[in-house]
N, C-alpha and C. Protein backbone atom coordinates (compact mmCIF):
# COMPACT_ATOMS: atom_id res chain seq x y z
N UNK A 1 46.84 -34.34 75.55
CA UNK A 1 46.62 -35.61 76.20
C UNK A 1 45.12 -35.90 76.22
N UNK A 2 45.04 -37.36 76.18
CA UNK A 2 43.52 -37.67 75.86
C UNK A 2 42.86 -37.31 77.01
N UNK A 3 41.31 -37.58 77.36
CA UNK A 3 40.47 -38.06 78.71
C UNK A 3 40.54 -39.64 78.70
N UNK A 4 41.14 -40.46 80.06
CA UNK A 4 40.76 -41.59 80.27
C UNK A 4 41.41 -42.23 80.24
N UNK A 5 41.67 -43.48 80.53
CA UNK A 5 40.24 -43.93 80.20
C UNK A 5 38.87 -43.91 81.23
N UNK A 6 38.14 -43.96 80.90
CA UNK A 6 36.70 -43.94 81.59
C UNK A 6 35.87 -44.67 81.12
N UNK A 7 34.72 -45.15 82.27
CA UNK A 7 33.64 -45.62 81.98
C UNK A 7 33.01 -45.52 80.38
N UNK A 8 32.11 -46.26 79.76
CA UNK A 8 31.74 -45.42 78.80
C UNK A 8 30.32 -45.60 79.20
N UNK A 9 29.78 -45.49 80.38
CA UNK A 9 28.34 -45.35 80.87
C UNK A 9 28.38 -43.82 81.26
N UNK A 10 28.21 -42.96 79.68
CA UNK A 10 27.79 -42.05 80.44
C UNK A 10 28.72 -40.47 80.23
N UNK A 11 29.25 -40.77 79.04
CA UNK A 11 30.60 -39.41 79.13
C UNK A 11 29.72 -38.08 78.64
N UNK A 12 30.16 -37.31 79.95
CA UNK A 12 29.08 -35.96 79.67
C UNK A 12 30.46 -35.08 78.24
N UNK A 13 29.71 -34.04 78.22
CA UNK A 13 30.55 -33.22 77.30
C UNK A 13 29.17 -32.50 76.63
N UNK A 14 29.87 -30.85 76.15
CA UNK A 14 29.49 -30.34 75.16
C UNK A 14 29.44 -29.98 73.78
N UNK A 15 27.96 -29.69 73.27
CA UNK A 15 27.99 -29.21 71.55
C UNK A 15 27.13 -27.93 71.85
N UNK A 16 27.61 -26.85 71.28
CA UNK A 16 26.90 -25.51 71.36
C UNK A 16 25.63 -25.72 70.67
N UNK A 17 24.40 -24.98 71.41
CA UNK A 17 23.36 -25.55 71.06
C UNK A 17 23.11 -24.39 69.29
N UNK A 18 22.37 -25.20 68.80
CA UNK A 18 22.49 -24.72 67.30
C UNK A 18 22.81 -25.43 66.49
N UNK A 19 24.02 -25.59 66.65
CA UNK A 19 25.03 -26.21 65.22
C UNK A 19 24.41 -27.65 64.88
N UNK A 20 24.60 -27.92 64.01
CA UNK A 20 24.18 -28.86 62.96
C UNK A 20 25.62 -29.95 63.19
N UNK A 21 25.48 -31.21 63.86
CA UNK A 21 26.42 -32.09 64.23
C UNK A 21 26.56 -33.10 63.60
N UNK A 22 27.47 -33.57 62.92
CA UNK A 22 27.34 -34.68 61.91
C UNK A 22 27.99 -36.10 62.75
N UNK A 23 27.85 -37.28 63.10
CA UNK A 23 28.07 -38.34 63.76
C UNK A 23 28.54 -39.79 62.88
N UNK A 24 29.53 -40.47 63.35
CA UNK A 24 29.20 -41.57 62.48
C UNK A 24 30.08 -42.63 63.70
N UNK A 25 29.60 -44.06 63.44
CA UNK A 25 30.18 -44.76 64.64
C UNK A 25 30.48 -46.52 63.97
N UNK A 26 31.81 -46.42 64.12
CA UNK A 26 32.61 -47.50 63.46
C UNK A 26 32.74 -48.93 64.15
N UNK A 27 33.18 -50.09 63.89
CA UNK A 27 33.85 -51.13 64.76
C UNK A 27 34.47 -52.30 63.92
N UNK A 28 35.30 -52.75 64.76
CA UNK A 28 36.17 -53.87 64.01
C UNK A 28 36.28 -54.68 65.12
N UNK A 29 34.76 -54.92 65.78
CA UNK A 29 34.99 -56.12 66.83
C UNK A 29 34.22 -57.38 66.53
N UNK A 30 34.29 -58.58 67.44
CA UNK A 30 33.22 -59.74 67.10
C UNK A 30 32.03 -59.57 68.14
N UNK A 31 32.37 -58.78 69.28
CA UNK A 31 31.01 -58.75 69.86
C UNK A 31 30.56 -57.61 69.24
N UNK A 32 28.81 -57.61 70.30
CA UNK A 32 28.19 -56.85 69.38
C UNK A 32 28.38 -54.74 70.09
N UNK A 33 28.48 -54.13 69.46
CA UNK A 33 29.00 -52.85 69.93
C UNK A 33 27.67 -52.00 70.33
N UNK A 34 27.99 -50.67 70.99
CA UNK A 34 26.90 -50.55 71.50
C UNK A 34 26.74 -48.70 71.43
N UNK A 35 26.33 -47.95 70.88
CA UNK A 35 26.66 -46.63 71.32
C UNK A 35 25.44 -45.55 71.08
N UNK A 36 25.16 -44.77 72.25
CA UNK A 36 23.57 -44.22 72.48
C UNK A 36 24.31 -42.43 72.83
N UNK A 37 23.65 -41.47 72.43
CA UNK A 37 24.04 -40.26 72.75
C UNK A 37 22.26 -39.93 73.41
N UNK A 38 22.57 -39.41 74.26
CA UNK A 38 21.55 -38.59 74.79
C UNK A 38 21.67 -36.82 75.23
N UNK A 39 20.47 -36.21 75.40
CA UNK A 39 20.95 -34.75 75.68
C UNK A 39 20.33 -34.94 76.98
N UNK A 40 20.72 -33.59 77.38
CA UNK A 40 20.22 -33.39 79.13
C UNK A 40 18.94 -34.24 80.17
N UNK A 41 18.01 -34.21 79.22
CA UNK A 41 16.56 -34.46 79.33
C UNK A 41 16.46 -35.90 79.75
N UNK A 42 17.47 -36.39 78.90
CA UNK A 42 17.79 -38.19 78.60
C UNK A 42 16.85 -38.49 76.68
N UNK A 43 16.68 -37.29 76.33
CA UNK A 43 16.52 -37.84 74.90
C UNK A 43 17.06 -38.71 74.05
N UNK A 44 16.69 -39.27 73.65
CA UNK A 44 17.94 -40.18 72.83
C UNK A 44 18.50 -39.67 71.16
N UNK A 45 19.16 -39.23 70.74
CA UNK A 45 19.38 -38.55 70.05
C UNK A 45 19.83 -39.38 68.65
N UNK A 46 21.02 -40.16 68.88
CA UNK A 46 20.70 -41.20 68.33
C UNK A 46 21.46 -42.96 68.78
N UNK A 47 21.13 -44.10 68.49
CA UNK A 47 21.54 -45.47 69.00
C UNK A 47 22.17 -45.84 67.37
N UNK A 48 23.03 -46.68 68.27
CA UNK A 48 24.18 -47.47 66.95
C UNK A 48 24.36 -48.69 67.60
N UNK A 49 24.24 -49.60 67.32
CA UNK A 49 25.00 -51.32 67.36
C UNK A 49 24.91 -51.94 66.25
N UNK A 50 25.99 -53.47 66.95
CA UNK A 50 26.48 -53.53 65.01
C UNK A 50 28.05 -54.35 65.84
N UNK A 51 28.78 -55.45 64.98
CA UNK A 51 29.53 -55.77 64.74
C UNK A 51 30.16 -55.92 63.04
N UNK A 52 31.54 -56.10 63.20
CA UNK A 52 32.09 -56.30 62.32
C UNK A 52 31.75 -57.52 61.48
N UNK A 53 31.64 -58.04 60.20
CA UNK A 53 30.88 -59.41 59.83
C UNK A 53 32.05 -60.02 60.14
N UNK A 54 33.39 -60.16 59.86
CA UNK A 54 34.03 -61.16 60.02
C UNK A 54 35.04 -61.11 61.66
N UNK A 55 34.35 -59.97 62.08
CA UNK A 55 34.79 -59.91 63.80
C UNK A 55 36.41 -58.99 63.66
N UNK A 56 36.89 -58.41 62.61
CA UNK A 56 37.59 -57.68 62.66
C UNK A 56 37.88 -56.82 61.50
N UNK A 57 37.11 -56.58 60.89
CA UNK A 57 37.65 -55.40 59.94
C UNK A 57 36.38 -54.22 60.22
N UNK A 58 37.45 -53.01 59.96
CA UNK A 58 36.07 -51.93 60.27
C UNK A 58 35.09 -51.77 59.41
N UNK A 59 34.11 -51.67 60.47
CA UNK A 59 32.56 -51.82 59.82
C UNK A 59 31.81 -50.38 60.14
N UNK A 60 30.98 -49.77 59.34
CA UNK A 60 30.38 -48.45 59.90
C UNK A 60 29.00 -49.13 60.55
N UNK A 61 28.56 -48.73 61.70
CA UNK A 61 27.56 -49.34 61.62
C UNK A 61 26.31 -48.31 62.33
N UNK A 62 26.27 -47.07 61.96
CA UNK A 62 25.40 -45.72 62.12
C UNK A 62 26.23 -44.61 61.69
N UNK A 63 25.50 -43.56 61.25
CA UNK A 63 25.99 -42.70 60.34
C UNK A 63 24.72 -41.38 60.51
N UNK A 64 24.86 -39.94 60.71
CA UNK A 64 23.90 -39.42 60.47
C UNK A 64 23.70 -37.98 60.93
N UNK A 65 23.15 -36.78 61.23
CA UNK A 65 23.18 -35.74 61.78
C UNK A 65 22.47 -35.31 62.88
N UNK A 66 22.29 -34.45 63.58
CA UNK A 66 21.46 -33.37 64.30
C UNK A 66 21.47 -32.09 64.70
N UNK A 67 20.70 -31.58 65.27
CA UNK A 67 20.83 -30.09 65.41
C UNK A 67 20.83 -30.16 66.92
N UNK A 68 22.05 -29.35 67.44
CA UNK A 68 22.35 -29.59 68.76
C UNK A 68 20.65 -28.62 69.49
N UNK A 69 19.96 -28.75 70.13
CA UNK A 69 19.23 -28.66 70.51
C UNK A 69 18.88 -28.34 72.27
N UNK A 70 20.26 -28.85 72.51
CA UNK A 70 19.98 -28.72 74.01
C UNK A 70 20.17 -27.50 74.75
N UNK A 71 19.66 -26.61 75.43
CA UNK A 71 20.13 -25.25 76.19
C UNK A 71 20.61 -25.12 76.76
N UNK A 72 21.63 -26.28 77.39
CA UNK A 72 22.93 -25.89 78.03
C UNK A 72 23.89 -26.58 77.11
N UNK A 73 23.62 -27.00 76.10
CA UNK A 73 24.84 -27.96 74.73
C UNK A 73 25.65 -29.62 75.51
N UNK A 74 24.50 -29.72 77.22
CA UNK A 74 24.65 -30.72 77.43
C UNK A 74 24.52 -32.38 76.86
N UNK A 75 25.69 -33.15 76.37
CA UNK A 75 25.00 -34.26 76.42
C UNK A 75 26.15 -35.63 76.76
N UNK A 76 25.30 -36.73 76.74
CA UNK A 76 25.60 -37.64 77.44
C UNK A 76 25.91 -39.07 76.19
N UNK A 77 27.15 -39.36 76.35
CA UNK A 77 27.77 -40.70 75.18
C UNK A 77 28.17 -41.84 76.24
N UNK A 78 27.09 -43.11 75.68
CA UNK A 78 27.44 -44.21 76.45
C UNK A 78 27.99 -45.22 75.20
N UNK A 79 28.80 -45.88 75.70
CA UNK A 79 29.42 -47.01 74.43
C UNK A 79 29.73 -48.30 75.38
N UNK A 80 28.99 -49.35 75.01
CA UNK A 80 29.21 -50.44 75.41
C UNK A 80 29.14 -52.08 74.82
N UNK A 81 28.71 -52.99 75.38
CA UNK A 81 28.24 -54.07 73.90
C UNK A 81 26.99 -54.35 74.68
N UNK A 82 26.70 -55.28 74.05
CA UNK A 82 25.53 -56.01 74.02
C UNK A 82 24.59 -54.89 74.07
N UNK A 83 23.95 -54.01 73.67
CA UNK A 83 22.57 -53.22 74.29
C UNK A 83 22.56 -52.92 75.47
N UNK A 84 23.98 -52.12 75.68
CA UNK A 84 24.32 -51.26 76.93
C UNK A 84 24.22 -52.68 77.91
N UNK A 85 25.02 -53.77 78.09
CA UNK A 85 24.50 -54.50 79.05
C UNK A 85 25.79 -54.69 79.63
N UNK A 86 26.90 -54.05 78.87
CA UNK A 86 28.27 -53.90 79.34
C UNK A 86 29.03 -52.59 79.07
N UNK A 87 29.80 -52.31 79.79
CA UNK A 87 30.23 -50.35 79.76
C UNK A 87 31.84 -50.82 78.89
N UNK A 88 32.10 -50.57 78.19
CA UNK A 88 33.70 -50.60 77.58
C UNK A 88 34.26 -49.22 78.51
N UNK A 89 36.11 -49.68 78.00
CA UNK A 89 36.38 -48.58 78.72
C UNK A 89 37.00 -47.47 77.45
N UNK A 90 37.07 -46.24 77.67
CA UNK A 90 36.75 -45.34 76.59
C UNK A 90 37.75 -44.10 76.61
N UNK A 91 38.61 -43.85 75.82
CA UNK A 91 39.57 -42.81 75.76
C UNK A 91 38.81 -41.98 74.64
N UNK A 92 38.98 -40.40 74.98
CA UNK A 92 38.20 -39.40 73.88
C UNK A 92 39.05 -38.01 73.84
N UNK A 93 38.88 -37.20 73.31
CA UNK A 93 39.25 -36.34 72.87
C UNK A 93 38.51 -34.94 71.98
N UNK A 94 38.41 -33.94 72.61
CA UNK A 94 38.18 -32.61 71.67
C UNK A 94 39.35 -32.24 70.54
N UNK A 95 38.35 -31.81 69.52
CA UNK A 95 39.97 -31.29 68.62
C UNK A 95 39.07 -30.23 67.94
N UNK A 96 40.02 -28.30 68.17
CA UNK A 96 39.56 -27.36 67.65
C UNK A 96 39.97 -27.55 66.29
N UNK A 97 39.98 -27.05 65.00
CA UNK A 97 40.45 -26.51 64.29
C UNK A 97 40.30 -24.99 63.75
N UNK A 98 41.28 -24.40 63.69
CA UNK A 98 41.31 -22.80 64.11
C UNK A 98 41.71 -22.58 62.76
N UNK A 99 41.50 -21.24 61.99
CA UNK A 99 42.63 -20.81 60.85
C UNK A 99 42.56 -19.23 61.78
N UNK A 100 43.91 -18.38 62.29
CA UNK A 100 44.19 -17.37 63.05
C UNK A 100 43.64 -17.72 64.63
N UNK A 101 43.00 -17.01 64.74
CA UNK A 101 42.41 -16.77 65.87
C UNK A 101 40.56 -17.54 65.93
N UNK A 102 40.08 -17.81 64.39
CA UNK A 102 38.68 -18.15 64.34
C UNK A 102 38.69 -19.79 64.64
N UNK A 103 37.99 -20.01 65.41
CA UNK A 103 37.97 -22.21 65.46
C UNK A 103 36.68 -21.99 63.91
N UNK A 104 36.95 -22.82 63.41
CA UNK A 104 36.32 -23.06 61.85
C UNK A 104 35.35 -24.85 61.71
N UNK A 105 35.66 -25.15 62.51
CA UNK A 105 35.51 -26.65 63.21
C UNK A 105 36.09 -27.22 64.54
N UNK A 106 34.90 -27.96 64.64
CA UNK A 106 35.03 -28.66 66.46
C UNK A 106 34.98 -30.41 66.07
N UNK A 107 35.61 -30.91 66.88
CA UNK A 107 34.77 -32.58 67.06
C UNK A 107 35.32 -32.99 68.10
N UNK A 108 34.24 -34.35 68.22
CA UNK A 108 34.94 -34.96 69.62
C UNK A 108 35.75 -36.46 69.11
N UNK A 109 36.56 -37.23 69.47
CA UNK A 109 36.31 -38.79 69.09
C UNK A 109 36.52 -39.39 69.90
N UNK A 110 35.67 -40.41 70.42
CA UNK A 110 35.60 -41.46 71.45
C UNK A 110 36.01 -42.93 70.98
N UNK A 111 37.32 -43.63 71.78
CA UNK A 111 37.59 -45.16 70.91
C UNK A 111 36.89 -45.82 72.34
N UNK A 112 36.90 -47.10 72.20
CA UNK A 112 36.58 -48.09 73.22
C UNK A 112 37.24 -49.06 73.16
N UNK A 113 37.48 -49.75 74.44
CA UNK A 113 37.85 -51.34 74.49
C UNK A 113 36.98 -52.12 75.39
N UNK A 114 36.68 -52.98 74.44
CA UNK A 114 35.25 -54.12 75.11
C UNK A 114 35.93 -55.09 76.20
N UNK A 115 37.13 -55.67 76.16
CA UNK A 115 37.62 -56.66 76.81
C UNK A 115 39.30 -56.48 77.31
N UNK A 116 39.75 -57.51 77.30
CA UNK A 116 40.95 -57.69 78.04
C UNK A 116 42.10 -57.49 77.06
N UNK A 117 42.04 -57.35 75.90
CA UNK A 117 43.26 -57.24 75.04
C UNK A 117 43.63 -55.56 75.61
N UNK A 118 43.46 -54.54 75.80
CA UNK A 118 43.99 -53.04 75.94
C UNK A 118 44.09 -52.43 74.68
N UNK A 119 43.41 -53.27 73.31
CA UNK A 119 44.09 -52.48 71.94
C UNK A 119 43.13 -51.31 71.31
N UNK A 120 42.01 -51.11 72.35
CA UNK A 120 41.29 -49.84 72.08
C UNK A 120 40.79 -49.52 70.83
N UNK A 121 40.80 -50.42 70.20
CA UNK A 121 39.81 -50.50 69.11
C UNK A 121 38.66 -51.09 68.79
N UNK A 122 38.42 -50.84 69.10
CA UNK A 122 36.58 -51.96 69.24
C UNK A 122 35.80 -50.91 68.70
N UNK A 123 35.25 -49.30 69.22
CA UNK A 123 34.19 -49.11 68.31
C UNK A 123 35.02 -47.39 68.93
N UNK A 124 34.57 -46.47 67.47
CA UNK A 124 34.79 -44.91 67.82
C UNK A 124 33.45 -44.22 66.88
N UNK A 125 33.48 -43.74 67.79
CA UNK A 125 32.39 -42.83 68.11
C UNK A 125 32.99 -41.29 67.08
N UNK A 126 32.52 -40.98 66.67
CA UNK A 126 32.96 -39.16 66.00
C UNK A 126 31.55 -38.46 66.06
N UNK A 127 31.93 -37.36 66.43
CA UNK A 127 30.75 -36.15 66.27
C UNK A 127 31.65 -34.63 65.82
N UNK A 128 31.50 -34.17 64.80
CA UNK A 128 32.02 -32.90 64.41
C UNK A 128 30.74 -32.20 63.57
N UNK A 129 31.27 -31.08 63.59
CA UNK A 129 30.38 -29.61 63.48
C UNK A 129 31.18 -28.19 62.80
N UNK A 130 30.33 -27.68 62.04
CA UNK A 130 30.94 -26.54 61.64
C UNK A 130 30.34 -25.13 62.58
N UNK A 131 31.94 -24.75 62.68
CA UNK A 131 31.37 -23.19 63.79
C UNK A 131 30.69 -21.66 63.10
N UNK A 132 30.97 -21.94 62.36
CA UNK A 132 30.31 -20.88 61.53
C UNK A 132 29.36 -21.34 60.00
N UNK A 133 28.68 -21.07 59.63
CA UNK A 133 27.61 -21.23 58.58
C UNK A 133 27.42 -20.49 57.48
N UNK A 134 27.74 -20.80 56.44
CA UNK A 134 28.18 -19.61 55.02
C UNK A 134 29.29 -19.64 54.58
């Protein structure tokens, strides 16, 4: 079962510090979308906004990596529109992937809904990582 929905001012969660996190953040809305990751500190790690050109087909609109960095693997995902000037509301999810007993990959994915329709597609958020290296 998912988390949420919730605020999206603000969804804490962890990435083990180390790993190399790959991100990319989608939308198929007409307003404009909004999505900022920060770590503990309030770093900004990285910002995405961006609509769809014709207000509904999916659009990528940030794409990119980092090295989890933080010493407690704290960090913080806000998704909203306008330049954070509105909070969507936000269903997310962890997903291990294991082969036996080893997790081999992690990610998170966060969807949003900007307004009053409930169809939770407006913008998703992905962050995945490999658990081992080699």
């Amino acid at each position: 079962m998912s988390n949420g929905p919730v605020s999206g001012n603000g969804i804490e969660f962890t990435i083990p510090s180390g790993k190399t996190a790959f991100w990319t953040v989608t939308t198929q809305a007409a307003w404009q979308q909004f999505a900022q990751l920060q770590d503990s500190a309030g770093t900004v790690i990285f910002t995405a906004s961006g609509a769809s050109p014709d207000g509904h087909s999916p659009t990528q609109i940030g794409s990119g990596s980092f090295t989890a960095a933080d010493p407690g693997g704290n960090y913080r995902l806000s998704i909203g529109t306008d330049g954070g000037a509105q909070w969507s509301s936000v269903v997310w999810d962890m997903l291990s992937l294991s082969l036996d007993s080893t997790t081999v990959s992690a990610s998170y994915t966060f969807i949003s809904e900007d307004g009053a329709d409930q169809d939770y597609n407006d913008t998703c958020v992905s962050l995945t990582w490999f658990e081992q290296i080699g």
